[in-house]
PDB file of N, CA and C in Angstrom:
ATOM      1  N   UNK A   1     145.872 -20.566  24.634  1.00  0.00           N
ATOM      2  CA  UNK A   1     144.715 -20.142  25.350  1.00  0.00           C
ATOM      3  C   UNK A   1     144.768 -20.731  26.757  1.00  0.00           C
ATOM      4  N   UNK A   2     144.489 -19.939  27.491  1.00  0.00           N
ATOM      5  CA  UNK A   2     144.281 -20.334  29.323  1.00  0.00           C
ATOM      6  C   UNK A   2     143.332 -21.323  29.576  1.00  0.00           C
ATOM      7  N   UNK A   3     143.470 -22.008  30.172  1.00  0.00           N
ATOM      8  CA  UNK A   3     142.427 -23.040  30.646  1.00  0.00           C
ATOM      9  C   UNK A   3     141.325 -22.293  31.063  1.00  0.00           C
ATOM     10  N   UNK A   4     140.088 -22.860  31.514  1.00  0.00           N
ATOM     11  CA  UNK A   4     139.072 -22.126  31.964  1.00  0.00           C
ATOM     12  C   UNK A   4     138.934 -22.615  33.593  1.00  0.00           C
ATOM     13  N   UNK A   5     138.722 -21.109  34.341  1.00  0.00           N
ATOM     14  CA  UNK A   5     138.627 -21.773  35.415  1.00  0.00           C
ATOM     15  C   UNK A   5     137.028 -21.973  36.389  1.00  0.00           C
ATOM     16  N   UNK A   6     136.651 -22.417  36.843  1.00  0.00           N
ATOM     17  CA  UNK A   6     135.544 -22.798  37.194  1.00  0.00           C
ATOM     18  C   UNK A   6     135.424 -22.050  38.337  1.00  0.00           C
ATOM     19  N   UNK A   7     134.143 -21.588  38.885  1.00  0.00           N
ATOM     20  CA  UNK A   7     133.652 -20.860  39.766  1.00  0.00           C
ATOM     21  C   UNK A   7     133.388 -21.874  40.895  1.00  0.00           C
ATOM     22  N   UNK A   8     133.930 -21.062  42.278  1.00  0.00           N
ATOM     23  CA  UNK A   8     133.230 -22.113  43.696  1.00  0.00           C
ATOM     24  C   UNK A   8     131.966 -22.064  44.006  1.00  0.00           C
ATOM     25  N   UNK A   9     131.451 -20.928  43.112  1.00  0.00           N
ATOM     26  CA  UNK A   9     130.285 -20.648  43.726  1.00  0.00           C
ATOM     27  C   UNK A   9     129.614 -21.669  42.991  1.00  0.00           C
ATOM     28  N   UNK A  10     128.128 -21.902  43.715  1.00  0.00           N
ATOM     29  CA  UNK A  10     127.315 -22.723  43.169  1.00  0.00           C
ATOM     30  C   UNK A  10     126.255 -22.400  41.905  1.00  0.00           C
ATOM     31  N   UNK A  11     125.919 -22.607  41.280  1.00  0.00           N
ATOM     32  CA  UNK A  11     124.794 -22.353  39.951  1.00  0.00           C
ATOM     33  C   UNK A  11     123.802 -21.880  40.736  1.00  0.00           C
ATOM     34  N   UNK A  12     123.629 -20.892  40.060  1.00  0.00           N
ATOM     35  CA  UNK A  12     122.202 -20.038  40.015  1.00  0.00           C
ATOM     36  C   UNK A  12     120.650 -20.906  39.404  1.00  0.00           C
ATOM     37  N   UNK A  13     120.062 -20.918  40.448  1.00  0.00           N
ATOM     38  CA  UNK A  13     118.510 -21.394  40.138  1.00  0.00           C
ATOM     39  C   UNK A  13     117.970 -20.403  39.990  1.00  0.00           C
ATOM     40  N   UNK A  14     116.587 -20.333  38.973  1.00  0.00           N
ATOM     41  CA  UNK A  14     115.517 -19.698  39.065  1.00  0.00           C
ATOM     42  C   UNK A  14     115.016 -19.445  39.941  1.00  0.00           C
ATOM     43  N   UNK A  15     114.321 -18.266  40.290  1.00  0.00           N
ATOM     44  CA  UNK A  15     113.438 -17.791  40.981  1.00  0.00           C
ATOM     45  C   UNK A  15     111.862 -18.473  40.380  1.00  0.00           C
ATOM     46  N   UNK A  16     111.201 -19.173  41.300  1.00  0.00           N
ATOM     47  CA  UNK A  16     110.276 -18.917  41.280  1.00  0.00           C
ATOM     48  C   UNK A  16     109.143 -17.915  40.842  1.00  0.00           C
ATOM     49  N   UNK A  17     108.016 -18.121  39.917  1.00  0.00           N
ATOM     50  CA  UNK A  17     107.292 -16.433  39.619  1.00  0.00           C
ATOM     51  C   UNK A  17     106.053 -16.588  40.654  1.00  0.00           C
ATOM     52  N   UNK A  18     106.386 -15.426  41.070  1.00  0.00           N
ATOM     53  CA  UNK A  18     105.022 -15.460  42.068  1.00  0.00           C
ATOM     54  C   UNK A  18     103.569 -14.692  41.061  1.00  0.00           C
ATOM     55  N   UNK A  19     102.889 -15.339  41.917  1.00  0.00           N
ATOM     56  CA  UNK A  19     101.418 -15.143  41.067  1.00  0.00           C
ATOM     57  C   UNK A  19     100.737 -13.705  41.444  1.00  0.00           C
ATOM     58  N   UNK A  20      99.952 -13.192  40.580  1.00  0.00           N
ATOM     59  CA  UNK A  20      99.979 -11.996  40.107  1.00  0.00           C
ATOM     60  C   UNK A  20      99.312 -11.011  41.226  1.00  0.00           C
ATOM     61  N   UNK A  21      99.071 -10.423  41.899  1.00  0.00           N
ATOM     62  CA  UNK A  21      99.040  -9.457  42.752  1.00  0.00           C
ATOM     63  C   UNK A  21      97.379  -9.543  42.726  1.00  0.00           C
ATOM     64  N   UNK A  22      96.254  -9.235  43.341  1.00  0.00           N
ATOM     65  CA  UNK A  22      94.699  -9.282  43.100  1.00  0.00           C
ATOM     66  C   UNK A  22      94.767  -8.030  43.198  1.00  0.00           C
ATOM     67  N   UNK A  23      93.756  -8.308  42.001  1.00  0.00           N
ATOM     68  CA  UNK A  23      93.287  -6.676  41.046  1.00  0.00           C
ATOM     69  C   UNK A  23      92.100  -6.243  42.688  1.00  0.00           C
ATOM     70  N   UNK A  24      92.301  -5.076  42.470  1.00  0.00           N
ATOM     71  CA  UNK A  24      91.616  -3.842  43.764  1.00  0.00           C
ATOM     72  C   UNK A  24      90.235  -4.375  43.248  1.00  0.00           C
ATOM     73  N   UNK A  25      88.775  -4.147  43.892  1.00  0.00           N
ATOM     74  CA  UNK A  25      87.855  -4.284  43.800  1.00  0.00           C
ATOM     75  C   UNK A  25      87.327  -3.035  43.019  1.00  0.00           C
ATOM     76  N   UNK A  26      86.553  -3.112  41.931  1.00  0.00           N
ATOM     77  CA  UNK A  26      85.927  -1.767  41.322  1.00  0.00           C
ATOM     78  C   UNK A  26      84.692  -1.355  42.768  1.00  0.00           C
ATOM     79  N   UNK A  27      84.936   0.149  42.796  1.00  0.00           N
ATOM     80  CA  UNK A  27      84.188   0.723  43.369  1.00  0.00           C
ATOM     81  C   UNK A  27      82.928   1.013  42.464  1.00  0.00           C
ATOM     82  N   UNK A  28      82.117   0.541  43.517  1.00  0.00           N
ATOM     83  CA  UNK A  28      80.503   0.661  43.329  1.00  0.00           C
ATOM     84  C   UNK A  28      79.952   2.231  42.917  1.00  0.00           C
ATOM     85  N   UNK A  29      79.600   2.555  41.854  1.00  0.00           N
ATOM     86  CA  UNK A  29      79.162   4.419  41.747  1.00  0.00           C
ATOM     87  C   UNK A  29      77.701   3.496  42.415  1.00  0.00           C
ATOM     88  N   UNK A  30      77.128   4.726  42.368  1.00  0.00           N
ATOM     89  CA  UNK A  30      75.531   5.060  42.890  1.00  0.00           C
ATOM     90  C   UNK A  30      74.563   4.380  41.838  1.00  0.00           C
ATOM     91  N   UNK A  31      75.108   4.610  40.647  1.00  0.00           N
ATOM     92  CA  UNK A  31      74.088   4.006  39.417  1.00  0.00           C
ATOM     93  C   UNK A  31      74.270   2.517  39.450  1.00  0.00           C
ATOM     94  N   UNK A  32      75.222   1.928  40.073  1.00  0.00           N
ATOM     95  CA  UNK A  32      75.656   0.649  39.690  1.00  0.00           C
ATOM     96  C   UNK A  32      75.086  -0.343  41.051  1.00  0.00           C
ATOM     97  N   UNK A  33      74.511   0.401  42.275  1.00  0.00           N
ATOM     98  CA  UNK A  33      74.081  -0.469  43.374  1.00  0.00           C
ATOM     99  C   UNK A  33      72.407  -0.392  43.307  1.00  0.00           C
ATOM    100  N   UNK A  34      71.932  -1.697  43.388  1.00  0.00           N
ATOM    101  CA  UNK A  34      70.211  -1.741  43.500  1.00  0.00           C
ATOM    102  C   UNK A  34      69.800  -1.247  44.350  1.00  0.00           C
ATOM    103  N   UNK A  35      68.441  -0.536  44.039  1.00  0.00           N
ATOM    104  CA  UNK A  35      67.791   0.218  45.009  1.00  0.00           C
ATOM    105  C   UNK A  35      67.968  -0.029  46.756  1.00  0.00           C
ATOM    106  N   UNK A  36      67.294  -1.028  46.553  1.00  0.00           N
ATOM    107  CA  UNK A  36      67.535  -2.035  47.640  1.00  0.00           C
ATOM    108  C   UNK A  36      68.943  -1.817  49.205  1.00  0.00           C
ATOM    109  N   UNK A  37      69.493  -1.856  47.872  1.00  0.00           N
ATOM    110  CA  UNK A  37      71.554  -1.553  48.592  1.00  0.00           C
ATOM    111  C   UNK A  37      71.479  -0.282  49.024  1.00  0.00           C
ATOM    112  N   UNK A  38      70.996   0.666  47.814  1.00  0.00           N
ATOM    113  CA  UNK A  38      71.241   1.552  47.931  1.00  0.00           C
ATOM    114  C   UNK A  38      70.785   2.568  49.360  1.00  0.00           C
ATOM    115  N   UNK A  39      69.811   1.944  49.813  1.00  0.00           N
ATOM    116  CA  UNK A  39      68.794   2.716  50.773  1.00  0.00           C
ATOM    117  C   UNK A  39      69.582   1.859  52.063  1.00  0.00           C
ATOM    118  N   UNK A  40      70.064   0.388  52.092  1.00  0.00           N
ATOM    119  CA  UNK A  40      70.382   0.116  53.363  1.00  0.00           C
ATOM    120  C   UNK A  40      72.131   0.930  53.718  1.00  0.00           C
ATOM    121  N   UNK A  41      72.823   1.422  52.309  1.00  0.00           N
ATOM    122  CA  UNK A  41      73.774   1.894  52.450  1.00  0.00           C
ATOM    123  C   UNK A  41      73.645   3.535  53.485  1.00  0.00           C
ATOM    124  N   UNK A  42      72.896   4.153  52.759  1.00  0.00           N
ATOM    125  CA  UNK A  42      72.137   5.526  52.840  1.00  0.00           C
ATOM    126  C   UNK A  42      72.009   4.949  54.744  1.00  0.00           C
ATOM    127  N   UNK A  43      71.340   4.323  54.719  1.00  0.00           N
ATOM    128  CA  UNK A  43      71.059   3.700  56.804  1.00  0.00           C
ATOM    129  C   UNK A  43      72.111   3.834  57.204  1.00  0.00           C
ATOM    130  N   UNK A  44      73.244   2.846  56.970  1.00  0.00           N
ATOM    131  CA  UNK A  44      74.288   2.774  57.476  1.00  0.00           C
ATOM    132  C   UNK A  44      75.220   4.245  57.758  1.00  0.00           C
ATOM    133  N   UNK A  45      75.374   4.558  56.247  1.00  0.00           N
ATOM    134  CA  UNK A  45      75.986   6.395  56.984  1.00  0.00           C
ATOM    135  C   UNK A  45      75.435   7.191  57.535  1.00  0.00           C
ATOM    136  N   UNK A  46      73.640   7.293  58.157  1.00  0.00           N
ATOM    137  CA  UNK A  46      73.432   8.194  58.904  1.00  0.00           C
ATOM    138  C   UNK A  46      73.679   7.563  60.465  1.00  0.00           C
ATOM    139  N   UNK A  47      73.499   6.065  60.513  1.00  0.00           N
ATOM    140  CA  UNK A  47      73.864   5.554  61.498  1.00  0.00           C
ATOM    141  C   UNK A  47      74.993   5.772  61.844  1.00  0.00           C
ATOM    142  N   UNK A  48      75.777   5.776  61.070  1.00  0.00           N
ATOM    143  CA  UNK A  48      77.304   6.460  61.301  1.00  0.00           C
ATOM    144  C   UNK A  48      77.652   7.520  61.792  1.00  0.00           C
ATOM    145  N   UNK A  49      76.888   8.430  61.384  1.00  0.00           N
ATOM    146  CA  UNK A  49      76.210   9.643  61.469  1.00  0.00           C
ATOM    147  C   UNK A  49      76.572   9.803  63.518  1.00  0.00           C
ATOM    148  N   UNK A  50      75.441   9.235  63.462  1.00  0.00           N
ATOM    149  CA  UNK A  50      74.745   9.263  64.963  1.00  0.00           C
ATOM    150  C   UNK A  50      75.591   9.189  65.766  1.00  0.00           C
ATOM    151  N   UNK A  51      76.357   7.747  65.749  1.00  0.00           N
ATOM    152  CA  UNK A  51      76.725   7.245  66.397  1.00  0.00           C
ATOM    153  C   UNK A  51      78.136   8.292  66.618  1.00  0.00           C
ATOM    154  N   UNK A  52      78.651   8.501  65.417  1.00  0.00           N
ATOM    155  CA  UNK A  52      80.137   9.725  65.838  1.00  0.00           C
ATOM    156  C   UNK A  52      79.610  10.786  66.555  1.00  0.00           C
ATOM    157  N   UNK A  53      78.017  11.434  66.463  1.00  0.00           N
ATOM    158  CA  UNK A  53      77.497  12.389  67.341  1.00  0.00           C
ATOM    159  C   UNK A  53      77.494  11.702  68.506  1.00  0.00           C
ATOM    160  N   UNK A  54      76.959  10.694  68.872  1.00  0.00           N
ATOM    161  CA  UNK A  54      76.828  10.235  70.375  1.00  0.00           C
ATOM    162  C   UNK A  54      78.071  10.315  71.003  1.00  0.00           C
ATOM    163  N   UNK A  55      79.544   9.957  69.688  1.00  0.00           N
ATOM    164  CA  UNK A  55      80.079   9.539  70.541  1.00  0.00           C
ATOM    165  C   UNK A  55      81.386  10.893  71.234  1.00  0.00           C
ATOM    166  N   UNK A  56      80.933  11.379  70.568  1.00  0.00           N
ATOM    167  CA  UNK A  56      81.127  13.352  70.668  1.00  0.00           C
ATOM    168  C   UNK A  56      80.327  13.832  71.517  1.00  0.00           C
ATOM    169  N   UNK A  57      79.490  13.713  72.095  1.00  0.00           N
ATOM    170  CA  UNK A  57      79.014  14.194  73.600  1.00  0.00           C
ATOM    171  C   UNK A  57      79.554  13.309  74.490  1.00  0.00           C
ATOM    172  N   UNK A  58      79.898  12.152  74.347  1.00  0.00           N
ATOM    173  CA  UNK A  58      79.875  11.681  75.581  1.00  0.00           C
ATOM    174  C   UNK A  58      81.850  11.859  76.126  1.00  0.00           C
ATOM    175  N   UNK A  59      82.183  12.217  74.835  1.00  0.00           N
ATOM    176  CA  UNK A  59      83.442  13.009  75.339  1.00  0.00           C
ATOM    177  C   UNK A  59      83.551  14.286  75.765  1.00  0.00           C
ATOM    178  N   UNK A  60      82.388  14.895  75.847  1.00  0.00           N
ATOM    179  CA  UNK A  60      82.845  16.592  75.863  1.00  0.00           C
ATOM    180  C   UNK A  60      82.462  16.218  77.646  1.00  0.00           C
ATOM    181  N   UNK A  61      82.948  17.641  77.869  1.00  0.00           N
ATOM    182  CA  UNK A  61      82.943  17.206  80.080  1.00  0.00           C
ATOM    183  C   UNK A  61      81.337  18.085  79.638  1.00  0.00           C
ATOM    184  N   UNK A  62      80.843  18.077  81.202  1.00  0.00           N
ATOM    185  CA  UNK A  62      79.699  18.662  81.171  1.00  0.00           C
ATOM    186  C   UNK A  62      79.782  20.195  82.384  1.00  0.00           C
ATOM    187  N   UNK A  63      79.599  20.604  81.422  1.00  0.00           N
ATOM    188  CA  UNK A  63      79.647  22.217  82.588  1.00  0.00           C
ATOM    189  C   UNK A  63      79.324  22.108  83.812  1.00  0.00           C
ATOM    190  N   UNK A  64      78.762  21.362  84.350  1.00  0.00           N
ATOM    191  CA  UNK A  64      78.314  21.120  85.685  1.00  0.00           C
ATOM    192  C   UNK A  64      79.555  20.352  86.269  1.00  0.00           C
ATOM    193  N   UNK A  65      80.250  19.587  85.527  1.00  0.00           N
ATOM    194  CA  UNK A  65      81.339  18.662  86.374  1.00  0.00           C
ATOM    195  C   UNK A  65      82.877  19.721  86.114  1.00  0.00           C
ATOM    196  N   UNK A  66      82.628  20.549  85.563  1.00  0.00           N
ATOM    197  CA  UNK A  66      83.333  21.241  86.105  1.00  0.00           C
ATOM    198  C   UNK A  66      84.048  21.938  87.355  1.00  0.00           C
ATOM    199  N   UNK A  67      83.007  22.055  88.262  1.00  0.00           N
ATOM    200  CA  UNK A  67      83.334  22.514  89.263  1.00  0.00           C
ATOM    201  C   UNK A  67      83.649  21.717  90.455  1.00  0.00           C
ATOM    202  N   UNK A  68      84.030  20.456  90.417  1.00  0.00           N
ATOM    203  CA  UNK A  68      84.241  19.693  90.730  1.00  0.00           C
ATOM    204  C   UNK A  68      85.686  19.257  91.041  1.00  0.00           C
TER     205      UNK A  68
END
């Protein structure tokens, strides 16, 4: 039998386990937020609302500066 021959390379270490990935947040349905939430949420998207309207006129030119 052949002798055994030994590798130059160096020994393999473990990897480290990395820790587990964070679970996504459950989305809130409508039944599941208090009244309360629910109405300042309802604010917030018409405010949202608005504000993408405002901010949609103030990009459009104005027929008058047209001629300009």
């Amino acid at each position: 039998m052949a002798p055994k021959r030994q590798s130059s390379l160096p020994p393999q270490m473990k990897k480290p386990k990395l820790p587990p990935a964070p679970k996504p947040e459950k989305k809130l349905t409508p039944q599941d937020v208090p009244k309360g939430e629910k109405e300042q949420q309802e604010a917030i998207e018409h405010i949202d609302e608005i504000q993408n309207e405002i901010d949609r006129l103030k990009n459009k030119p104005l027929a008058n500066d047209a001629q300009f």
